[in-house]
N, C-alpha and C. Protein backbone atom coordinates (compact mmCIF):
# COMPACT_ATOMS: atom_id res chain seq x y z
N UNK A 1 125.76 90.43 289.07
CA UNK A 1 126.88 91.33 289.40
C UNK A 1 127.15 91.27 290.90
N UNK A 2 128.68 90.88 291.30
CA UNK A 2 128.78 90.78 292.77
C UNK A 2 128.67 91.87 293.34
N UNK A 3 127.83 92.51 294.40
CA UNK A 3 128.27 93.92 295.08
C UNK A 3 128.61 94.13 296.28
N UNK A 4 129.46 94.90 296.88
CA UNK A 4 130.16 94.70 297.96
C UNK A 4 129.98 95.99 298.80
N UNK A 5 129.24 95.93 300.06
CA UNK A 5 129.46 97.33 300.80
C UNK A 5 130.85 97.63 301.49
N UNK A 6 130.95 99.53 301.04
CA UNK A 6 132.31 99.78 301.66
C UNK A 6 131.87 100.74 303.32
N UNK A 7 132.07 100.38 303.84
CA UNK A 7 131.77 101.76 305.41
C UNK A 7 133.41 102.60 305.23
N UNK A 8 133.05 103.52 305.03
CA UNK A 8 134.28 104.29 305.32
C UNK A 8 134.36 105.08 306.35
N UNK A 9 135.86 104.73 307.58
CA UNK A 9 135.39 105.65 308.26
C UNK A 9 134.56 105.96 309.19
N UNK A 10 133.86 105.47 309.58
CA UNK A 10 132.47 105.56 310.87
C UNK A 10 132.82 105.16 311.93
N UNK A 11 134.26 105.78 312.39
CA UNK A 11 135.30 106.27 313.48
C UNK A 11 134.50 106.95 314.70
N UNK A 12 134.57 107.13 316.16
CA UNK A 12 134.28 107.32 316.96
C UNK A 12 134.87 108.88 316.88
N UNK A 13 135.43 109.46 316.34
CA UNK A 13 136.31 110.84 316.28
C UNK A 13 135.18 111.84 315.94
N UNK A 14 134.53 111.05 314.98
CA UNK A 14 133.14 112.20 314.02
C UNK A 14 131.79 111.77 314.82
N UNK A 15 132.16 111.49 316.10
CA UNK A 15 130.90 111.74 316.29
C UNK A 15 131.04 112.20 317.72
N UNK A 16 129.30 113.02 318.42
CA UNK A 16 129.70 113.93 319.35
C UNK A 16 130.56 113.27 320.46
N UNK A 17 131.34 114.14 321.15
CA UNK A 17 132.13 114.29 321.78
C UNK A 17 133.88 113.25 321.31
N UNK A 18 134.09 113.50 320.55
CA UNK A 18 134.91 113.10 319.68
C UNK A 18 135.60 114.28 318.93
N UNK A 19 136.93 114.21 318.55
CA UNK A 19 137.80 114.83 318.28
C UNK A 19 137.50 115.95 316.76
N UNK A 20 136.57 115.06 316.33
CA UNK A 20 136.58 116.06 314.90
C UNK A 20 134.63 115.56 314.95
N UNK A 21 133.91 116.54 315.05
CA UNK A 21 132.87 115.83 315.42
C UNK A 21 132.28 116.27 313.92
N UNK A 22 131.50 115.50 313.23
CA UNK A 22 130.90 115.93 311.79
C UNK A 22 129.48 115.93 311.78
N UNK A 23 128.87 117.30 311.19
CA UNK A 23 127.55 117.35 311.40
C UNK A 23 126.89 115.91 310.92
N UNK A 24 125.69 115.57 311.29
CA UNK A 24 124.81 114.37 310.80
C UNK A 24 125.05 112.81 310.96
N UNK A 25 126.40 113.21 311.88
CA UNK A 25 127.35 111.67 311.51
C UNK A 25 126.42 110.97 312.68
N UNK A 26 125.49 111.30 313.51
CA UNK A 26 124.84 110.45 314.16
C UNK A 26 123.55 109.45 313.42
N UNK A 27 122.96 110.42 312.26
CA UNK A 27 121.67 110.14 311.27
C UNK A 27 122.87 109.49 310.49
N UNK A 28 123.09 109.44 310.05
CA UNK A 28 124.36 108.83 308.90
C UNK A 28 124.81 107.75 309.54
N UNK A 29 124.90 107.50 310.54
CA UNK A 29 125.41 106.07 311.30
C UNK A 29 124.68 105.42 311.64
N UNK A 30 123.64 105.80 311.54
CA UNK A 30 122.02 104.94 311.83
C UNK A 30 121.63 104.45 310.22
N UNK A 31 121.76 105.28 309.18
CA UNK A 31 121.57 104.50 308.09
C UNK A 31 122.27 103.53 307.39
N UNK A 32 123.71 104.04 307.91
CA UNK A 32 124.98 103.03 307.51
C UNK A 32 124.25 101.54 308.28
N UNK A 33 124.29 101.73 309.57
CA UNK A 33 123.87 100.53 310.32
C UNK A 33 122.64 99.35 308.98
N UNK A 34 121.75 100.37 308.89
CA UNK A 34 120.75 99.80 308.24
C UNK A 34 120.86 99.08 306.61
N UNK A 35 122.49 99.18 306.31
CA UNK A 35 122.73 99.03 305.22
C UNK A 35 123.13 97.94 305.27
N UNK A 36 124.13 97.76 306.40
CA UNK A 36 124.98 96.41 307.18
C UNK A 36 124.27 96.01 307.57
N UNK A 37 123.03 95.86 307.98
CA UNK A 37 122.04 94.77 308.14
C UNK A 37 121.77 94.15 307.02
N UNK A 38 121.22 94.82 305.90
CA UNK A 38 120.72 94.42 304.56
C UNK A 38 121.99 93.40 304.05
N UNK A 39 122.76 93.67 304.29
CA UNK A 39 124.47 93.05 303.32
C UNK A 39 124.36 92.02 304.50
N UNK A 40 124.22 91.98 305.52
CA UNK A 40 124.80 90.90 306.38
C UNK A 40 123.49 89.60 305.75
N UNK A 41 122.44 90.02 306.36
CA UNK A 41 120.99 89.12 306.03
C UNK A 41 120.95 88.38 304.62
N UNK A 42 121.53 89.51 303.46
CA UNK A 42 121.35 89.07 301.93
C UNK A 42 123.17 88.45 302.50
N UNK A 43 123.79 88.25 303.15
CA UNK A 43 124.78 87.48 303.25
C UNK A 43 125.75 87.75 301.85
N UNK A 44 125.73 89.03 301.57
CA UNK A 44 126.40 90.08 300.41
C UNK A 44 128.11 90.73 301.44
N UNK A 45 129.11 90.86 300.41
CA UNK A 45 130.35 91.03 300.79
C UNK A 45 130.03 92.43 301.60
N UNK A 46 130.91 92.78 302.25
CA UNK A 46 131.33 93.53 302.96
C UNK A 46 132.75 93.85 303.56
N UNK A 47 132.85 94.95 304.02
CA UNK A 47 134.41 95.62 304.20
C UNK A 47 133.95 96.68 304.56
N UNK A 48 134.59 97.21 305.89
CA UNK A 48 134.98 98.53 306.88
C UNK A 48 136.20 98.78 306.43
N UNK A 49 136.28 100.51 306.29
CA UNK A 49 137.56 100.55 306.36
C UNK A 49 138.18 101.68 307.39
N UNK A 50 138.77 101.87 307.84
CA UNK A 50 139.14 102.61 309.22
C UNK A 50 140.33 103.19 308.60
N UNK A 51 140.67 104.43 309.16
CA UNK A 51 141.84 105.11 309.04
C UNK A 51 142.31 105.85 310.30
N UNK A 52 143.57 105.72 310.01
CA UNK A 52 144.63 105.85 311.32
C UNK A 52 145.23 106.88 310.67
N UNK A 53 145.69 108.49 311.35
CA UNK A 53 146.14 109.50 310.70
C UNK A 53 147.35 109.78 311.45
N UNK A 54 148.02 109.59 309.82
CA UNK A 54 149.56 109.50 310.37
C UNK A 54 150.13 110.69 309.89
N UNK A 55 149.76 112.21 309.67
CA UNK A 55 150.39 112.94 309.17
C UNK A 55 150.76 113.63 310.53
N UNK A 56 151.69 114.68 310.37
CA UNK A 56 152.84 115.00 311.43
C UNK A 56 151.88 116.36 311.78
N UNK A 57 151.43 116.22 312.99
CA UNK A 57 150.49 117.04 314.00
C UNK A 57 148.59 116.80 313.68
N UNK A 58 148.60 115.77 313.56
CA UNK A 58 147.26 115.09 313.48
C UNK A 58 146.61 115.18 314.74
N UNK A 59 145.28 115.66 314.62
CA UNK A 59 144.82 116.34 315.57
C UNK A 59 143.32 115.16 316.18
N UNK A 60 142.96 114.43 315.38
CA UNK A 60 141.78 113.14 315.12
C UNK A 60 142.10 112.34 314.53
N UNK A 61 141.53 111.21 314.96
CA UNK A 61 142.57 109.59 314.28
C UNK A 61 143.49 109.12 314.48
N UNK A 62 144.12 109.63 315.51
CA UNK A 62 145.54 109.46 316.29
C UNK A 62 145.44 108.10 316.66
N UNK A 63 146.54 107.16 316.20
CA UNK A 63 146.93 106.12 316.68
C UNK A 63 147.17 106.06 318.02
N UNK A 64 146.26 104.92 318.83
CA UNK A 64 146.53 104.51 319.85
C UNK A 64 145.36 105.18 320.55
N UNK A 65 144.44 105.56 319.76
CA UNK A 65 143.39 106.57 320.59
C UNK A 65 141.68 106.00 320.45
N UNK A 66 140.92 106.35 321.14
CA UNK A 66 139.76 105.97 321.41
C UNK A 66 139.10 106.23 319.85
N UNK A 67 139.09 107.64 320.07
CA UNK A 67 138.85 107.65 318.47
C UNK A 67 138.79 107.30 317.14
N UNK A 68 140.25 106.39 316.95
CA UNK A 68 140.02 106.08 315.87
C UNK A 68 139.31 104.45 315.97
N UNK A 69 138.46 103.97 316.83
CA UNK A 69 137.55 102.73 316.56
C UNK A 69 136.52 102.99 316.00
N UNK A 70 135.63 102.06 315.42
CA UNK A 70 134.88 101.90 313.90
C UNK A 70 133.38 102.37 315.51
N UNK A 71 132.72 102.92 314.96
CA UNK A 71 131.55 102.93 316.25
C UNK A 71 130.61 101.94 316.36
N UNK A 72 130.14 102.03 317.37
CA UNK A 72 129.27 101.23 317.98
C UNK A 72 127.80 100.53 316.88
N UNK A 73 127.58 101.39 316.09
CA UNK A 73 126.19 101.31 314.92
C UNK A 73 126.96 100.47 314.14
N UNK A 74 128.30 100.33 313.86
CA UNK A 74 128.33 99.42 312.40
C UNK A 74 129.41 98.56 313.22
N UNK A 75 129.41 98.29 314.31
CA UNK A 75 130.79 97.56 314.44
C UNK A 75 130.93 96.43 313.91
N UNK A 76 132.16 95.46 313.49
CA UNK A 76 132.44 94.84 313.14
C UNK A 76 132.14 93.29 313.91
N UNK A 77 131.74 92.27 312.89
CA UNK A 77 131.74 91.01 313.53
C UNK A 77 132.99 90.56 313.56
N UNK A 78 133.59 89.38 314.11
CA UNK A 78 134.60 88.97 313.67
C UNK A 78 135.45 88.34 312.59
N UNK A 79 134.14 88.10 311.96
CA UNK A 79 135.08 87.35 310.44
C UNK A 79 135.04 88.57 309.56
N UNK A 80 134.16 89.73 309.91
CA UNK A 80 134.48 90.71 308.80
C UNK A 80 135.73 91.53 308.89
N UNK A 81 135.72 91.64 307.39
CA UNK A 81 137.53 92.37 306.59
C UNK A 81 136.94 93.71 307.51
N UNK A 82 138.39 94.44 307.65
CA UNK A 82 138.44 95.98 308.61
C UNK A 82 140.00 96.09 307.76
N UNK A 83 140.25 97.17 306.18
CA UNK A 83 140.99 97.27 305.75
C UNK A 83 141.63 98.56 306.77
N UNK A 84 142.65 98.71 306.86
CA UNK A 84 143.28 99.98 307.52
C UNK A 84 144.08 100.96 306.32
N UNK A 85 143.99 102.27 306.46
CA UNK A 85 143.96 103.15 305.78
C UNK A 85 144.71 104.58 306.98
N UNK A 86 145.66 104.85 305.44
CA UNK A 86 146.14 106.33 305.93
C UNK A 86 145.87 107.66 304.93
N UNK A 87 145.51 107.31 303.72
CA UNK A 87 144.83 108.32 303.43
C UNK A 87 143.69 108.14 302.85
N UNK A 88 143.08 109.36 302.41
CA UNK A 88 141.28 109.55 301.72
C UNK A 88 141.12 108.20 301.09
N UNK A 89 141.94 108.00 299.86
CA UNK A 89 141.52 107.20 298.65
C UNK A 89 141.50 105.72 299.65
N UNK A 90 140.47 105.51 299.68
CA UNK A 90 140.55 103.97 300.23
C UNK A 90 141.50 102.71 300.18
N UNK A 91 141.70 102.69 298.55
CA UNK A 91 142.40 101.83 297.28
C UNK A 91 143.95 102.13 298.04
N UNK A 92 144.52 103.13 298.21
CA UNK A 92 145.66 103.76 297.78
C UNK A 92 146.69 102.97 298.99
N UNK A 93 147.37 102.34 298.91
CA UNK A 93 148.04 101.57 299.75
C UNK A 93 147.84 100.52 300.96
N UNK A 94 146.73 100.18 300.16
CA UNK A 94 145.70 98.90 301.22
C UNK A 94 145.52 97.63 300.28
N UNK A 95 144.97 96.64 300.58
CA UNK A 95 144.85 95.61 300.11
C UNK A 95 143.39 95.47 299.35
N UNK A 96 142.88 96.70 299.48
CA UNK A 96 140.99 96.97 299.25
C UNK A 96 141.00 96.13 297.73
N UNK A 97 141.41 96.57 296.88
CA UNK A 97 141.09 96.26 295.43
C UNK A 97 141.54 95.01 295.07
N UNK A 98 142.65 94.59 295.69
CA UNK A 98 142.76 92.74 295.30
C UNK A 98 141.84 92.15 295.91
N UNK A 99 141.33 92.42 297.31
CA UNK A 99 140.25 92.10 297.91
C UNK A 99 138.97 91.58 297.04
N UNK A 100 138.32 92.95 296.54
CA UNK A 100 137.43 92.71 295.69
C UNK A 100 137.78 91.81 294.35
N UNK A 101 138.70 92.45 293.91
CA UNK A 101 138.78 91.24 292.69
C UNK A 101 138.78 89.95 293.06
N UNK A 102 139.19 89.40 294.01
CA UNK A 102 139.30 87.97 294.39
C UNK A 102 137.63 87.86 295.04
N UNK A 103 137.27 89.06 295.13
CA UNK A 103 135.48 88.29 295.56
C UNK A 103 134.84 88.68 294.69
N UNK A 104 134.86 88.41 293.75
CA UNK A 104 134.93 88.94 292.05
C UNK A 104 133.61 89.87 291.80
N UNK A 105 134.05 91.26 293.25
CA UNK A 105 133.34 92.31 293.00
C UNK A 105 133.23 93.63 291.98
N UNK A 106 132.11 93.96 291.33
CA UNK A 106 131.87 94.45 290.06
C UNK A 106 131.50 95.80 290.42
N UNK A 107 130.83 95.54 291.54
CA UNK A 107 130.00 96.95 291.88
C UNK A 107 130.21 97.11 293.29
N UNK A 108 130.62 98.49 293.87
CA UNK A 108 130.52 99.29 295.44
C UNK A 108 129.55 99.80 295.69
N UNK A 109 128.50 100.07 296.91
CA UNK A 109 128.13 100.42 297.63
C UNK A 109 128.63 101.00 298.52
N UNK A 110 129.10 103.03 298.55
CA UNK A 110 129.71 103.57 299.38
C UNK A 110 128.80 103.88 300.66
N UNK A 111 129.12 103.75 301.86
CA UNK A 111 129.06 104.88 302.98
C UNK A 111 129.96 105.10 304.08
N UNK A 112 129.51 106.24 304.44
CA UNK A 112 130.72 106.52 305.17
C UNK A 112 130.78 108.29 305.61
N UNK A 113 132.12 108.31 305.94
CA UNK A 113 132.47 109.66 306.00
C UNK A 113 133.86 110.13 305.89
N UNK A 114 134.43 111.12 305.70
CA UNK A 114 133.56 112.54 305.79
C UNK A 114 133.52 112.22 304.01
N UNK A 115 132.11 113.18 303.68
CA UNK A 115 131.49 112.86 302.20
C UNK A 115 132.71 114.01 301.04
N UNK A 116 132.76 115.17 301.75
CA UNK A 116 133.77 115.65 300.64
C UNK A 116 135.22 114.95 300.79
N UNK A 117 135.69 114.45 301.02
CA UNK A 117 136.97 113.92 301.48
C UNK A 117 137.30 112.40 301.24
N UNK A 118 136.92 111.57 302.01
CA UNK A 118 137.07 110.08 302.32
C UNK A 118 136.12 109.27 301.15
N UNK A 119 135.32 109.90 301.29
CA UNK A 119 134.19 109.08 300.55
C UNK A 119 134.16 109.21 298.81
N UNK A 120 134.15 110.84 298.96
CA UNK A 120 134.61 111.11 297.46
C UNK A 120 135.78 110.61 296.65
N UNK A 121 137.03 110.36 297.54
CA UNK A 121 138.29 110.17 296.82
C UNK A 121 137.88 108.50 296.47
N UNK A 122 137.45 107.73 297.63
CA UNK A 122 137.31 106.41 297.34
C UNK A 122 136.56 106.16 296.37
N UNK A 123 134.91 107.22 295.93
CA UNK A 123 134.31 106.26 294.78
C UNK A 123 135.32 107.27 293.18
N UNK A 124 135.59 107.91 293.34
CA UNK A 124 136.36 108.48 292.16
C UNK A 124 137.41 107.23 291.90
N UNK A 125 138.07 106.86 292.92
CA UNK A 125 139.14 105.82 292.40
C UNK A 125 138.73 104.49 292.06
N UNK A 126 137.20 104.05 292.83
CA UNK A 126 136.49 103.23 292.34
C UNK A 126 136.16 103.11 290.98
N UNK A 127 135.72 103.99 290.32
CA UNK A 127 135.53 104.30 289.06
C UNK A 127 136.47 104.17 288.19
N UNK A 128 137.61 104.58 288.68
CA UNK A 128 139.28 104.66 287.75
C UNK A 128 139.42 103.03 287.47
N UNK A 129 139.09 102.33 288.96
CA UNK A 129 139.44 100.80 288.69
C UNK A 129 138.63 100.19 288.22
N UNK A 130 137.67 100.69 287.39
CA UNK A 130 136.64 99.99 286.67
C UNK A 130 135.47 99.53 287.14
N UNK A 131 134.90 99.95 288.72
CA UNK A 131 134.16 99.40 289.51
C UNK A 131 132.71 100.25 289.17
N UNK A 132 131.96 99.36 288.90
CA UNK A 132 130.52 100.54 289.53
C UNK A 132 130.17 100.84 290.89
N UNK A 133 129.51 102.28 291.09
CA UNK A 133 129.61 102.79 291.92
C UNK A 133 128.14 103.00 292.48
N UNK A 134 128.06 103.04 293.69
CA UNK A 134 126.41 103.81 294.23
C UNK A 134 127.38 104.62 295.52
N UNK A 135 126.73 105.81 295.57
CA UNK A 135 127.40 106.05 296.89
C UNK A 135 125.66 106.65 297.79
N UNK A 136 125.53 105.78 299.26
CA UNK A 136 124.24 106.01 299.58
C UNK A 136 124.20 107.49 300.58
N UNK A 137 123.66 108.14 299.73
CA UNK A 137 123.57 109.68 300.62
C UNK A 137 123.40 110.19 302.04
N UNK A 138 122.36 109.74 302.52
CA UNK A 138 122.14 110.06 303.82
C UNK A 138 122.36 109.10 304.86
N UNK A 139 123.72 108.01 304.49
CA UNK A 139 124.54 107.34 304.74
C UNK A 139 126.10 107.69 305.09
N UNK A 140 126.27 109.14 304.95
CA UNK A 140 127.15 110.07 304.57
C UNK A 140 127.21 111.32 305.57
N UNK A 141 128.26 112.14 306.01
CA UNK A 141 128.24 113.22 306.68
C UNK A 141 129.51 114.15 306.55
N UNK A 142 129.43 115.52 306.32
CA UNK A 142 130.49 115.98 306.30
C UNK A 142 130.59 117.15 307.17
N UNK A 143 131.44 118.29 306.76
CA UNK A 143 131.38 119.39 307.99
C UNK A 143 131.52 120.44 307.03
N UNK A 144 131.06 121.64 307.60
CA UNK A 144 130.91 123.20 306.93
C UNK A 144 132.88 123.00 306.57
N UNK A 145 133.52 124.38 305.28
CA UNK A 145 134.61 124.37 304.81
C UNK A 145 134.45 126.16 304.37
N UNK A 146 135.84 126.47 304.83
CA UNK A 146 136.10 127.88 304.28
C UNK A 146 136.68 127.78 303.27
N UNK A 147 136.25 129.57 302.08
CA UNK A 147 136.78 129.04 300.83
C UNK A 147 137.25 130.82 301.17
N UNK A 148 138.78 131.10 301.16
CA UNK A 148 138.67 132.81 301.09
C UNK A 148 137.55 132.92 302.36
N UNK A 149 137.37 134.04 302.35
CA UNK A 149 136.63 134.61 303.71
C UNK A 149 135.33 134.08 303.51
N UNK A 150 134.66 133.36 302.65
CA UNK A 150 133.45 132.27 303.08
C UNK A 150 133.61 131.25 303.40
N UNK A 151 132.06 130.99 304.67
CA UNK A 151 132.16 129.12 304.75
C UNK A 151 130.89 128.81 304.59
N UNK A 152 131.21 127.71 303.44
CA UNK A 152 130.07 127.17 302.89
C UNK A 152 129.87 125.97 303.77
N UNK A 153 128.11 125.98 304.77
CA UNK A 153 127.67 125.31 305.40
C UNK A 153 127.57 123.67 305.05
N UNK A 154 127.92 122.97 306.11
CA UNK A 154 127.88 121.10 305.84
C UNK A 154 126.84 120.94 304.82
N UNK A 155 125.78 121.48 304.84
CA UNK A 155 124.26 121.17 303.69
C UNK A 155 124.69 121.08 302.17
N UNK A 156 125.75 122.37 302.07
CA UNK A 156 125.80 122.51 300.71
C UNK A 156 127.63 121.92 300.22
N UNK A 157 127.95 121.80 301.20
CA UNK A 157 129.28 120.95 301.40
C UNK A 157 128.69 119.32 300.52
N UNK A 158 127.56 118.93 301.73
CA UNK A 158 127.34 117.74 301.01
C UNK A 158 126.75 117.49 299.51
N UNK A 159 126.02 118.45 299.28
CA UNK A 159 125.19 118.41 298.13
C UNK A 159 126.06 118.45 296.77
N UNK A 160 126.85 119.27 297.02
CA UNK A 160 127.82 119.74 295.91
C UNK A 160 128.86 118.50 295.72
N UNK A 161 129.31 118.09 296.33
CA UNK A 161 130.05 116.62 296.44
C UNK A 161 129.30 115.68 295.65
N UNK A 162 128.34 115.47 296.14
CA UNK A 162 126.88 114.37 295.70
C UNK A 162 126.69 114.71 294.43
N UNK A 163 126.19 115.81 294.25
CA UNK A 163 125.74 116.21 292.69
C UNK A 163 127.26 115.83 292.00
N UNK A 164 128.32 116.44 292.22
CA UNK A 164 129.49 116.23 291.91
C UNK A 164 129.83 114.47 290.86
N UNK A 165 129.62 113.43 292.07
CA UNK A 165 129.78 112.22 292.16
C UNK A 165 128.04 111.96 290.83
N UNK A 166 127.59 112.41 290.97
CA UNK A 166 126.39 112.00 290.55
C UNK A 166 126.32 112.13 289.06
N UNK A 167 127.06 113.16 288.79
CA UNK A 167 127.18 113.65 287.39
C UNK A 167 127.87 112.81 286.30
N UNK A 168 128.86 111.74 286.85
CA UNK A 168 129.80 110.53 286.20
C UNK A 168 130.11 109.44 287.05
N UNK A 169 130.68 110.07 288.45
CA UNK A 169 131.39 108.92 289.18
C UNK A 169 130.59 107.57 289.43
N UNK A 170 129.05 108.02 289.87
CA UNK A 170 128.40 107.18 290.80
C UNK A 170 127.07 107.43 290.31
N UNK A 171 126.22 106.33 290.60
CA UNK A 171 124.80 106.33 291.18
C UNK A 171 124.46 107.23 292.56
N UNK A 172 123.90 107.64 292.70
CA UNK A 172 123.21 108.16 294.15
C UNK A 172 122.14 108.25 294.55
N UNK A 173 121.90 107.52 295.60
CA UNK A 173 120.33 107.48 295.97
C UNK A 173 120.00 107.82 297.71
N UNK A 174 119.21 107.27 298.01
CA UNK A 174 119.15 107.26 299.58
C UNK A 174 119.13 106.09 300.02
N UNK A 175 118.88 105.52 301.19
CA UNK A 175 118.85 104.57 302.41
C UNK A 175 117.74 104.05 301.69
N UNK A 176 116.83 104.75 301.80
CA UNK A 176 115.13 104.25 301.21
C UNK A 176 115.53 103.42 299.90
N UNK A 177 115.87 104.73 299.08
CA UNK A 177 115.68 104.23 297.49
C UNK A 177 116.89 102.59 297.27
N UNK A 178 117.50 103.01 297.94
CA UNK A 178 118.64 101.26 297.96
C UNK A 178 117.91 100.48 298.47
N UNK A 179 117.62 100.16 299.54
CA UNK A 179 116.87 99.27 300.60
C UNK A 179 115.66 98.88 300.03
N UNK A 180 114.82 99.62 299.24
CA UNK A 180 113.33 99.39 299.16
C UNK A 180 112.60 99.39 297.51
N UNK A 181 112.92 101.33 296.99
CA UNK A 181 112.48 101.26 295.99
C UNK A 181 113.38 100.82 294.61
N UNK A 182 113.96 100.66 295.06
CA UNK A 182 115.00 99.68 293.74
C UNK A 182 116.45 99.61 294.16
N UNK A 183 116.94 98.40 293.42
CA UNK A 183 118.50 98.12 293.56
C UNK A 183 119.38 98.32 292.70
N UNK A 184 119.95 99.27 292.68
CA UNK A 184 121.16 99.89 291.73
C UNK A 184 122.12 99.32 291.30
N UNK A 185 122.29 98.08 291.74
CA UNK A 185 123.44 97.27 292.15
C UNK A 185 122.95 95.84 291.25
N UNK A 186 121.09 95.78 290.92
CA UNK A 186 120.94 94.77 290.27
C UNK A 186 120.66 93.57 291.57
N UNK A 187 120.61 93.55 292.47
CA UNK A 187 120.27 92.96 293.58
C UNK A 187 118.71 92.53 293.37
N UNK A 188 118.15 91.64 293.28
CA UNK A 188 116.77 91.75 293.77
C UNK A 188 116.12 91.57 294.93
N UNK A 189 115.44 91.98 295.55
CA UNK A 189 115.36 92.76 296.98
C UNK A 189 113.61 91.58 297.14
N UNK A 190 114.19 90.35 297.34
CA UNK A 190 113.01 89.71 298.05
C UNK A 190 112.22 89.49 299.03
N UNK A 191 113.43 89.53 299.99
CA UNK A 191 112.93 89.49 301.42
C UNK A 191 112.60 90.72 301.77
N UNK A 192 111.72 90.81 303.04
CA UNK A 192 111.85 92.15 304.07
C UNK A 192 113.23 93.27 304.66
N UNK A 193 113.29 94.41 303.97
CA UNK A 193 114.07 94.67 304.17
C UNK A 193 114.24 94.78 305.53
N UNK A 194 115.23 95.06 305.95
CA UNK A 194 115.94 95.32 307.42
C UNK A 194 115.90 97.26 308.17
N UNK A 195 115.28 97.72 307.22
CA UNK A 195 115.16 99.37 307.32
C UNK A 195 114.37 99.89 308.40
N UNK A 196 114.76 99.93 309.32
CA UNK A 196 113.76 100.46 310.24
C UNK A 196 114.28 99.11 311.79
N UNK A 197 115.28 98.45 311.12
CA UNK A 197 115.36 97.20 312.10
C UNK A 197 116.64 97.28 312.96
N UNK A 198 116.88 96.90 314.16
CA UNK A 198 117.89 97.20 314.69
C UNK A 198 119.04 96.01 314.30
């Protein structure tokens, strides 16, 4: 089964001193990193996808801005795909899904951010297009959300998403459990992983 990592998102905006800063997105960009090592080494597909926010008083992701570049932990080589994106769903007016079909990918590997939002809409639509899914958890970061006069903290923001995705959409595991104690994806994991490697 071909599998293809997606980075969603791992924009300079969500992280500190950046426009929309998202709890964890620093631990979350260190594991993403460690994922794009594994995909680069196993010489496995890959795709960044970046989004540029074009809605009318956009406050992060602003075209033409520092912010919206892919950061420093996962940046891009040069021959790798960098799909561009204006909203959540990854798929939704990008070239992402002919992409994969022409690299006659079966299965995604999500990370990224933000986890209730970007990440969620992409493996839900993953699923719609027939794709299997893993989305890697602590690969992931989101931010506290008010509901009515509560706000439910980033912890349970993420969890509830995850469990969410976990229940049909996706596989879910961690950095560890992908990388080491098994491959979800059907990968067999011969070499030394790259976990812990810069």
């Amino acid at each position: 089964m071909n599998t293809a990592l997606l980075l969603i998102d791992i924009q300079k905006d969500y992280f500190p001193g950046g426009r929309m800063e998202v709890e964890g997105s620093v631990e979350a960009g260190l594991c993403a990193k460690k994922l794009l090592s594994f995909f680069r080494q196993q010489q496995l597909p890959l795709v960044h996808v970046r989004h540029t926010n074009i809605r009318p008083g956009a406050t992060f992701f602003v075209p033409g801005t520092e912010g919206t570049e892919i950061h420093e932990n996962v940046k891009p080589l040069p021959d790798e795909l960098v799909v561009q994106k204006n909203y959540p769903n990854s798929f939704r007016n990008t070239a992402l899904l002919e992409h994969l079909q022409n690299q006659s990918v079966k299965h995604v590997v999500i990370c990224g951010m933000m986890t209730h939002m970007c990440v969620d809409a992409t493996a839900r639509a993953a699923f719609d297009h027939g794709l299997r899914c893993t989305v890697v958890s602590d690969a992931g970061a989101t931010i506290p959300l008010t509901f009515g006069d509560k706000t439910i903290p980033a912890e349970y923001v993420q969890g509830a998403f995850l469990a969410a995705l976990k229940a049909v959409y996706a596989t879910v595991v961690s950095a560890q459990e992908f990388l080491y104690l098994r491959a979800p994806c059907g990968i067999q994991i011969e070499k030394a992983s790259p976990l812990g490697r810069t």
